[in-house]
C-alpha atoms as a PDB file:
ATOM      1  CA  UNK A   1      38.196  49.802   3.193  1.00  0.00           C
ATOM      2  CA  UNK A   2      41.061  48.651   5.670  1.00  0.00           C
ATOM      3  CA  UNK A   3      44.526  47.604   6.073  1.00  0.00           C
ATOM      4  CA  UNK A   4      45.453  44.632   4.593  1.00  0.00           C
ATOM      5  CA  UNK A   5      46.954  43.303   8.068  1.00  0.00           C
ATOM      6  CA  UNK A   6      43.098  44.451   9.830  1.00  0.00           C
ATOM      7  CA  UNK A   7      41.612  41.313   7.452  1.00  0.00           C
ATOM      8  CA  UNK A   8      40.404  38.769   9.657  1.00  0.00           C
ATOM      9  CA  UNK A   9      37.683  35.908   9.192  1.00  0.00           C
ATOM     10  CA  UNK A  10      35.038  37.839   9.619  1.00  0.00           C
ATOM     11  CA  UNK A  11      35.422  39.799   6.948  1.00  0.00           C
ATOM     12  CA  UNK A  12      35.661  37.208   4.440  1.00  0.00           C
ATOM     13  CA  UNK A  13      32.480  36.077   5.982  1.00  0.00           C
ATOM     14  CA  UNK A  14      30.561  38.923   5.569  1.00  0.00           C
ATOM     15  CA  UNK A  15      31.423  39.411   2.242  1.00  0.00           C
ATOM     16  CA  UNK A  16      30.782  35.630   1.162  1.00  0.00           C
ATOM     17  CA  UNK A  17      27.274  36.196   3.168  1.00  0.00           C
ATOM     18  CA  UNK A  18      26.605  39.309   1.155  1.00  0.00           C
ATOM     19  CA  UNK A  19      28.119  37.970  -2.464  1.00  0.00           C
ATOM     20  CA  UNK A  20      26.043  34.746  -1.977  1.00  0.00           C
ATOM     21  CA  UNK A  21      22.893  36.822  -2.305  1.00  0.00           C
ATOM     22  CA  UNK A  22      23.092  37.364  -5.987  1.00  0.00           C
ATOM     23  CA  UNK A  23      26.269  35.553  -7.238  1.00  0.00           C
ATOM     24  CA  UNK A  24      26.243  31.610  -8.342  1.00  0.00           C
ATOM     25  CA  UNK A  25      27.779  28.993  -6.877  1.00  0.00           C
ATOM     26  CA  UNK A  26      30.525  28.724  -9.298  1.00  0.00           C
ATOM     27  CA  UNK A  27      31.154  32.701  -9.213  1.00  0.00           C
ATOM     28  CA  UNK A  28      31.587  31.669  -5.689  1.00  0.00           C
ATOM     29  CA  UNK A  29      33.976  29.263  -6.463  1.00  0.00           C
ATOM     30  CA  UNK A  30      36.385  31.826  -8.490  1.00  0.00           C
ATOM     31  CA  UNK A  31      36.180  34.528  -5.446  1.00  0.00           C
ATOM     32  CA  UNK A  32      37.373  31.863  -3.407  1.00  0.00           C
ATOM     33  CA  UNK A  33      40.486  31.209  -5.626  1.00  0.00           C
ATOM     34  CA  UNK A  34      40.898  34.573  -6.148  1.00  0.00           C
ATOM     35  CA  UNK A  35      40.989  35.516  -2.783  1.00  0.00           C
ATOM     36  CA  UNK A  36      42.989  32.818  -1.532  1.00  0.00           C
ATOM     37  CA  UNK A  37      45.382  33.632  -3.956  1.00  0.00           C
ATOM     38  CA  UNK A  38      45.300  37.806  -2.461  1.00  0.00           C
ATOM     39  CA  UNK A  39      46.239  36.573   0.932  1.00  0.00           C
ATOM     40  CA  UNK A  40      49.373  34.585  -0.059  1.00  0.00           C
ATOM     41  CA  UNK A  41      50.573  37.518  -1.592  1.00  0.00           C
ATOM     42  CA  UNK A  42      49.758  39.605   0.915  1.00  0.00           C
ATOM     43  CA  UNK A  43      51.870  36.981   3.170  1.00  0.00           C
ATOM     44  CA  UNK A  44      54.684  37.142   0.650  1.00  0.00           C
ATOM     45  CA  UNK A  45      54.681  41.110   0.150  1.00  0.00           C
ATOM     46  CA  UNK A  46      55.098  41.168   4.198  1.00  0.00           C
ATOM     47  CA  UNK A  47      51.503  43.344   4.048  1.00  0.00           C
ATOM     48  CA  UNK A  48      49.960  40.533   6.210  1.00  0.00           C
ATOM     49  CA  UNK A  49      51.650  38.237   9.212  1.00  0.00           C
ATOM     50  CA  UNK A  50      53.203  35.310   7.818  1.00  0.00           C
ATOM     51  CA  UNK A  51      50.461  33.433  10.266  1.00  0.00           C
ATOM     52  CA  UNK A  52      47.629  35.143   9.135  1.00  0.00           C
ATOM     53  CA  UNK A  53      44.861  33.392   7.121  1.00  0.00           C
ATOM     54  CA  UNK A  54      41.422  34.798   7.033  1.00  0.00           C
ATOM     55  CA  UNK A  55      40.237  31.993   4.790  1.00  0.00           C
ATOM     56  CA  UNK A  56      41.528  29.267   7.000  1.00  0.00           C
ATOM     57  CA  UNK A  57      39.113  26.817   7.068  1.00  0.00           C
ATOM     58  CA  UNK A  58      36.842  27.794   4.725  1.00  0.00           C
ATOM     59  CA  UNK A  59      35.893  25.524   2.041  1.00  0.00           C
ATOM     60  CA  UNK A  60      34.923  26.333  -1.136  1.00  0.00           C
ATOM     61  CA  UNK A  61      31.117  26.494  -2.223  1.00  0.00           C
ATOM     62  CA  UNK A  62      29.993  23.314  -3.972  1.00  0.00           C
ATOM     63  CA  UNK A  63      29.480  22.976  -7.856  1.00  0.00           C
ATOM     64  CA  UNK A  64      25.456  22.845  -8.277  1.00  0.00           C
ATOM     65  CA  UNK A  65      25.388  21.680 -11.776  1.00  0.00           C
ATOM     66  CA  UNK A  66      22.338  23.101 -13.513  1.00  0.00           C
ATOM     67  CA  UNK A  67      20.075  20.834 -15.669  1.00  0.00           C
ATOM     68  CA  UNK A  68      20.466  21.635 -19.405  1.00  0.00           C
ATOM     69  CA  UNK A  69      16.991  21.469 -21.506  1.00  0.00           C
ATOM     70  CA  UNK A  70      16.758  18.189 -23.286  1.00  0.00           C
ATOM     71  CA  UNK A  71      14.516  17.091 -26.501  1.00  0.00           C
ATOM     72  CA  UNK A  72      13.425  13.456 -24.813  1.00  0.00           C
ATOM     73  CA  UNK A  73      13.742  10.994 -28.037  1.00  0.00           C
ATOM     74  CA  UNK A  74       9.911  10.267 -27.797  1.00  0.00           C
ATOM     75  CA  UNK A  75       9.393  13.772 -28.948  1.00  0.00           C
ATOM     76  CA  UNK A  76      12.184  13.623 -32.220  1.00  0.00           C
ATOM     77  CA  UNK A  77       9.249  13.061 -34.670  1.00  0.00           C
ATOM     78  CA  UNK A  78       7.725  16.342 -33.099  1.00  0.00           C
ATOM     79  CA  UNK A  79      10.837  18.266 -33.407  1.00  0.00           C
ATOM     80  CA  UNK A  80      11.198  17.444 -37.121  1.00  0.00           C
ATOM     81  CA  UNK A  81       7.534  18.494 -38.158  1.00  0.00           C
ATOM     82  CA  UNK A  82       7.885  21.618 -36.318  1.00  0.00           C
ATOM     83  CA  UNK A  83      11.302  22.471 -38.274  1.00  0.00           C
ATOM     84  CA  UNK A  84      10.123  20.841 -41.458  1.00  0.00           C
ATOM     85  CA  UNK A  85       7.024  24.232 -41.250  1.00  0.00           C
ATOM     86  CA  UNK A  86       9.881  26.453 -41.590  1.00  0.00           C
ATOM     87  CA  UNK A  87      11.581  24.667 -44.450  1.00  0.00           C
ATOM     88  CA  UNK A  88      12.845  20.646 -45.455  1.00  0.00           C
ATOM     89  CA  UNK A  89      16.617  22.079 -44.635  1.00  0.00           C
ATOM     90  CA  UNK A  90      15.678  22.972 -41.322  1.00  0.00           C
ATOM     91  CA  UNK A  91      14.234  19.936 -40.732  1.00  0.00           C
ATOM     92  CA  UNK A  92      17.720  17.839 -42.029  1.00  0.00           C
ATOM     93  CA  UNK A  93      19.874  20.341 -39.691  1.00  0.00           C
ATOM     94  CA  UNK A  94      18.161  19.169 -36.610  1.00  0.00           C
ATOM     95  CA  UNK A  95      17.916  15.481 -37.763  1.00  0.00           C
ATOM     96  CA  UNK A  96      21.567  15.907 -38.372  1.00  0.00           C
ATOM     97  CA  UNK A  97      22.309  18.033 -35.024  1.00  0.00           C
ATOM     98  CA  UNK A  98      20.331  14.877 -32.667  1.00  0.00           C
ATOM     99  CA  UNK A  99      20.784  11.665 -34.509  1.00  0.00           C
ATOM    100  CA  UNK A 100      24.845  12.737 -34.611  1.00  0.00           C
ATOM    101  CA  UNK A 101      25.281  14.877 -32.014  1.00  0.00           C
ATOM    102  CA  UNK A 102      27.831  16.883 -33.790  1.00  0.00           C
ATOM    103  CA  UNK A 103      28.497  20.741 -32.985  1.00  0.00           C
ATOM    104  CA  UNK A 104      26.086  23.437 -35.024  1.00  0.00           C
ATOM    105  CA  UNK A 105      29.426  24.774 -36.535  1.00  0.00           C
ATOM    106  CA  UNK A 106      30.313  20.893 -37.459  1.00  0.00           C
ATOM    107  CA  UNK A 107      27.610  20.466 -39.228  1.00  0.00           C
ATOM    108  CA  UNK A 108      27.223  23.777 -41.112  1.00  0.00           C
ATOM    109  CA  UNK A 109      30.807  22.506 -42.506  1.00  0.00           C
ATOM    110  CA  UNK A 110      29.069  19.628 -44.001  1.00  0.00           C
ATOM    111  CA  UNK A 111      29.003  18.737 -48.047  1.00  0.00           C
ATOM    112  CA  UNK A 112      27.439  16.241 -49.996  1.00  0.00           C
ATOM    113  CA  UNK A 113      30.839  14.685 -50.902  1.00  0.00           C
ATOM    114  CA  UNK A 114      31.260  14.338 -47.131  1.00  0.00           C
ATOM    115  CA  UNK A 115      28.350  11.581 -47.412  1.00  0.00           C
ATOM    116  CA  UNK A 116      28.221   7.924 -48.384  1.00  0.00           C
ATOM    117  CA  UNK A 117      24.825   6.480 -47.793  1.00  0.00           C
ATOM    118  CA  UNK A 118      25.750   3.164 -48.925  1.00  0.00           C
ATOM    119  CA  UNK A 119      28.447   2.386 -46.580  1.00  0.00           C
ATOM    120  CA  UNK A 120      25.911   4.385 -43.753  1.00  0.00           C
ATOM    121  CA  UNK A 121      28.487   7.017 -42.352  1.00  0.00           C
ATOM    122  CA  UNK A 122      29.517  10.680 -42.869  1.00  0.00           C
ATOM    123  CA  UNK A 123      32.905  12.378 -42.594  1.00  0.00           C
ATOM    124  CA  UNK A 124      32.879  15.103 -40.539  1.00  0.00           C
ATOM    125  CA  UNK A 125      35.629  17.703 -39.261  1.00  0.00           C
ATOM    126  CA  UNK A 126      35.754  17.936 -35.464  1.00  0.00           C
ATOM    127  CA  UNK A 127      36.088  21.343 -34.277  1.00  0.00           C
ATOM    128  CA  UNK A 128      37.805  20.610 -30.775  1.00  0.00           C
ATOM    129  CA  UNK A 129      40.184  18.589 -31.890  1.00  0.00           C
ATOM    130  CA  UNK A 130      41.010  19.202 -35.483  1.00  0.00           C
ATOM    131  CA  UNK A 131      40.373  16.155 -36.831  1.00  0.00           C
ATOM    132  CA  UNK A 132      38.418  14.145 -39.669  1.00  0.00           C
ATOM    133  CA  UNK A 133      36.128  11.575 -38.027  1.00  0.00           C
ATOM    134  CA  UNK A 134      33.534   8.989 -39.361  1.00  0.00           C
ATOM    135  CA  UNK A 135      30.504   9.069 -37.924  1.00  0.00           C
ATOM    136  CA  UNK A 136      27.866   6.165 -38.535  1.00  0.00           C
ATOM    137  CA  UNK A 137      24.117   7.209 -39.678  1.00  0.00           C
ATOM    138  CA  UNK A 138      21.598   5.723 -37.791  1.00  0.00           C
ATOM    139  CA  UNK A 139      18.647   4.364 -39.975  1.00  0.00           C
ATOM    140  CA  UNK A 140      15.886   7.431 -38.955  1.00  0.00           C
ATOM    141  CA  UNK A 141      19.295  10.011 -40.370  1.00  0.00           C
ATOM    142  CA  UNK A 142      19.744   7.833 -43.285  1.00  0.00           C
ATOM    143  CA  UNK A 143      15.851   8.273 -44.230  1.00  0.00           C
ATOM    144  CA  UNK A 144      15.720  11.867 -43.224  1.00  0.00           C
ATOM    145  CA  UNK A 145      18.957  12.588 -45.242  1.00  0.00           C
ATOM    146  CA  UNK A 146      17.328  10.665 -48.043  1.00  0.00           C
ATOM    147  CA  UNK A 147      14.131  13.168 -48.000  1.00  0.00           C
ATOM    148  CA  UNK A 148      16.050  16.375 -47.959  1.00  0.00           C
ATOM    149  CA  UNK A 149      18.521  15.040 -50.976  1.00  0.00           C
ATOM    150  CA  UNK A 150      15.152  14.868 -52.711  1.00  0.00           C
ATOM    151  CA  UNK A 151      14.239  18.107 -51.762  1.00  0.00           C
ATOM    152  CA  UNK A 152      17.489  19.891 -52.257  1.00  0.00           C
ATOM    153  CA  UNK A 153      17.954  18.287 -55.988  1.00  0.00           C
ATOM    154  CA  UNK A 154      14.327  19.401 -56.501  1.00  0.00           C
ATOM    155  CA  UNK A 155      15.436  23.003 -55.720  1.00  0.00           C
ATOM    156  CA  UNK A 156      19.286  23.221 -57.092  1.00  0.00           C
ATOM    157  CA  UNK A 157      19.414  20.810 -59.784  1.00  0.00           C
ATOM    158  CA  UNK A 158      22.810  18.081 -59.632  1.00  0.00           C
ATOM    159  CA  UNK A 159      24.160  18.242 -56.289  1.00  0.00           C
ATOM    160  CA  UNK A 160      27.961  18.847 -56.787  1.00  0.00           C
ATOM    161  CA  UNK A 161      30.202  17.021 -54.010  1.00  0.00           C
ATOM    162  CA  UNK A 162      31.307  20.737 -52.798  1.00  0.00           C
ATOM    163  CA  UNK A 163      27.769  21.561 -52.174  1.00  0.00           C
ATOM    164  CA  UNK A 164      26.923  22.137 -48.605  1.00  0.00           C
ATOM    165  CA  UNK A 165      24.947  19.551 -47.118  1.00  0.00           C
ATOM    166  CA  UNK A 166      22.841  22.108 -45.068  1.00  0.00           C
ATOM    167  CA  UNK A 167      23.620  25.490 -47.176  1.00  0.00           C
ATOM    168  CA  UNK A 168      22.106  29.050 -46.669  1.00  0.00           C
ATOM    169  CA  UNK A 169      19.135  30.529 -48.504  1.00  0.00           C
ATOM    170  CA  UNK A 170      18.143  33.145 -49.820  1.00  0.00           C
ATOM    171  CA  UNK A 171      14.156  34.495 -49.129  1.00  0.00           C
ATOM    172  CA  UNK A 172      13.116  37.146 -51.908  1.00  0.00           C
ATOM    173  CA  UNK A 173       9.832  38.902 -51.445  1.00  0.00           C
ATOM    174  CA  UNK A 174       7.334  38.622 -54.394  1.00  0.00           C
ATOM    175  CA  UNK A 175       5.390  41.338 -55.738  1.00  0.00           C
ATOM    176  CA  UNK A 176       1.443  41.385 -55.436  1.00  0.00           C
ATOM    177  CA  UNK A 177      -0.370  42.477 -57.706  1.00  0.00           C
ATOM    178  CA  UNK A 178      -0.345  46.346 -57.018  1.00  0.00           C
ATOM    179  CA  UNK A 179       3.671  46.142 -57.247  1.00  0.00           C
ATOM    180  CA  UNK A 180       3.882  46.574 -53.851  1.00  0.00           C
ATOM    181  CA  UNK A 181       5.680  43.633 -52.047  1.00  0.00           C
ATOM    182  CA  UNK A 182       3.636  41.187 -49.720  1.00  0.00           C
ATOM    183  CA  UNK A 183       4.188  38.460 -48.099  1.00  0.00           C
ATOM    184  CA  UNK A 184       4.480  35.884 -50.635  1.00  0.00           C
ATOM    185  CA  UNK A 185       8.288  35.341 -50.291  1.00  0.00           C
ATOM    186  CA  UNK A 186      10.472  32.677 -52.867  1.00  0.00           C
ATOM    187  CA  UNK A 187      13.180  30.526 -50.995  1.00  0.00           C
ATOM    188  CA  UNK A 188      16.101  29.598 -52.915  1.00  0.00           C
ATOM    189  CA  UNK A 189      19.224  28.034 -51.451  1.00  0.00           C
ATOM    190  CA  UNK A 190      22.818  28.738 -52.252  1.00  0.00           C
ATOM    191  CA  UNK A 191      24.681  25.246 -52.484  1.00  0.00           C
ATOM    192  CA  UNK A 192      28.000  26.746 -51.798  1.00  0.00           C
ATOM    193  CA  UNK A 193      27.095  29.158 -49.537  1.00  0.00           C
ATOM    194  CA  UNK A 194      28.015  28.120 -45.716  1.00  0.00           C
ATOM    195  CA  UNK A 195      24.913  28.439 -43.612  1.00  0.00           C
ATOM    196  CA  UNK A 196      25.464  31.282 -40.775  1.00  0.00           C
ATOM    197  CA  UNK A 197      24.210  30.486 -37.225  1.00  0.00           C
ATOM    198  CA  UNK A 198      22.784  26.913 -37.751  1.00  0.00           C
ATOM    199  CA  UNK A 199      22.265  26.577 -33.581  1.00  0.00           C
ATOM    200  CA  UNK A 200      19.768  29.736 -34.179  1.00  0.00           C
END
C-alpha cells in the first residue's frame, strides 16, 4: 500500500518471491505482462518518473511445459477391451478418438454417410477451422469400425446415412421380479441422437 512513485525493484521482487510460492510459471508470466504494462502507464499518467522502471531487468519466468498423459500405442488393444466392458460404442469412440486423432466434439458430429470404407477415409468437419476434411482410416479403424457397424445394425436395424456414427443411448432399468427395479438395465441407442460429452 504505497505511492505509485515509492515503487522500486524491490518491491517487485518481493512480490514475485512471495507469488512464486503458489502461482505457476505461466501465471508468472501474465503478472509480468501485466505489470509491465502498470508501470508504462504509470510513466505516461506522470504518477511515476519518466526514468523509473522497477522491472528493469527482470526477465520473465520461463514456460515449463507440463507433460500431458499419453495412451503409449503398445497399450491400444488394452484401451479398447477396457471400453468395449462398458459397451461396443464406447469401444468405436476411442478407436475413432486415437487412430484419427480428431477432437471429442469432431467425432460426436460423425454419421454413417460421413463413411466410405471402400475408398478407406472418413469426412469429417473440423471444429477450429470450419472446414470439411478427409481423413484416411488406418487398417486397425477400418476393422474396429467394421465390428461396431455389426453391432450397431444388430441393435437399430438399417443404418440410415444421417445416423450418428457414435450416437447416444438410452439405459432403462428392468424390473425384477418383485416389480421393484434392479440392476438389470436394457441399452438402446438413439441413431439420431448426438452423443453428449464423448471426451467423458
Amino acid at each position: 500500500n504505497v505511492w505509485c512513485h515509492q515503487i522500486n525493484e524491490i518491491h517487485v521482487i518481493r512480490y514475485f518471491e512471495d507469488a512464486s510460492r503458489t502461482r505457476q510459471p505461466q501465471t508468472l508470466r501474465s503478472d509480468h505482462n501485466v505489470l509491465n504494462v502498470f508501470f508504462e502507464w504509470c510513466r505516461h499518467t506522470q504518477r511515476m518518473s519518466l526514468t523509473t522502471d522497477p522491472m528493469f531487468g527482470r526477465r520473465r519466468p520461463k514456460m515449463v511445459r507440463k507433460q500431458r498423459n499419453r495412451v503409449p500405442a503398445t497399450k491400444f488393444g488394452l484401451l479398447l477391451d477396457e471400453a468395449e466392458k462398458r459397451s461396443p460404442r464406447d469401444r468405436a469412440a476411442i478407436a475413432v478418438l486415437i487412430y484419427t486423432l480428431l477432437r471429442d466434439q469432431e467425432v460426436a458430429d460423425l454419421r454413417i454417410g460421413d463413411l466410405n470404407l471402400a475408398d478407406g477415409f472418413m469426412r469429417c468437419r473440423i471444429h477450429k477451422t470450419s472446414q470439411e476434411d478427409e481423413v484416411p482410416i488406418s487398417s486397425q479403424l477400418d476393422r474396429e469400425l467394421r465390428r461396431w457397424l455389426v453391432a450397431y445394425t444388430n441393435d437399430v436395424g438399417k443404418l440410415e446415412p444421417h445416423y450418428r456414427l457414435i450416437p447416444a443411448r438410452q439405459v432403462i432399468p428392468a424390473p425384477g421380479p418383485n416389480g421393484k427395479y434392479g440392476r438389470a438395465k436394457t441399452v438402446c441407442y438413439l441413431p439420431v441422437q448426438k452423443i453428449g460429452q464423448l471426451g467423458r
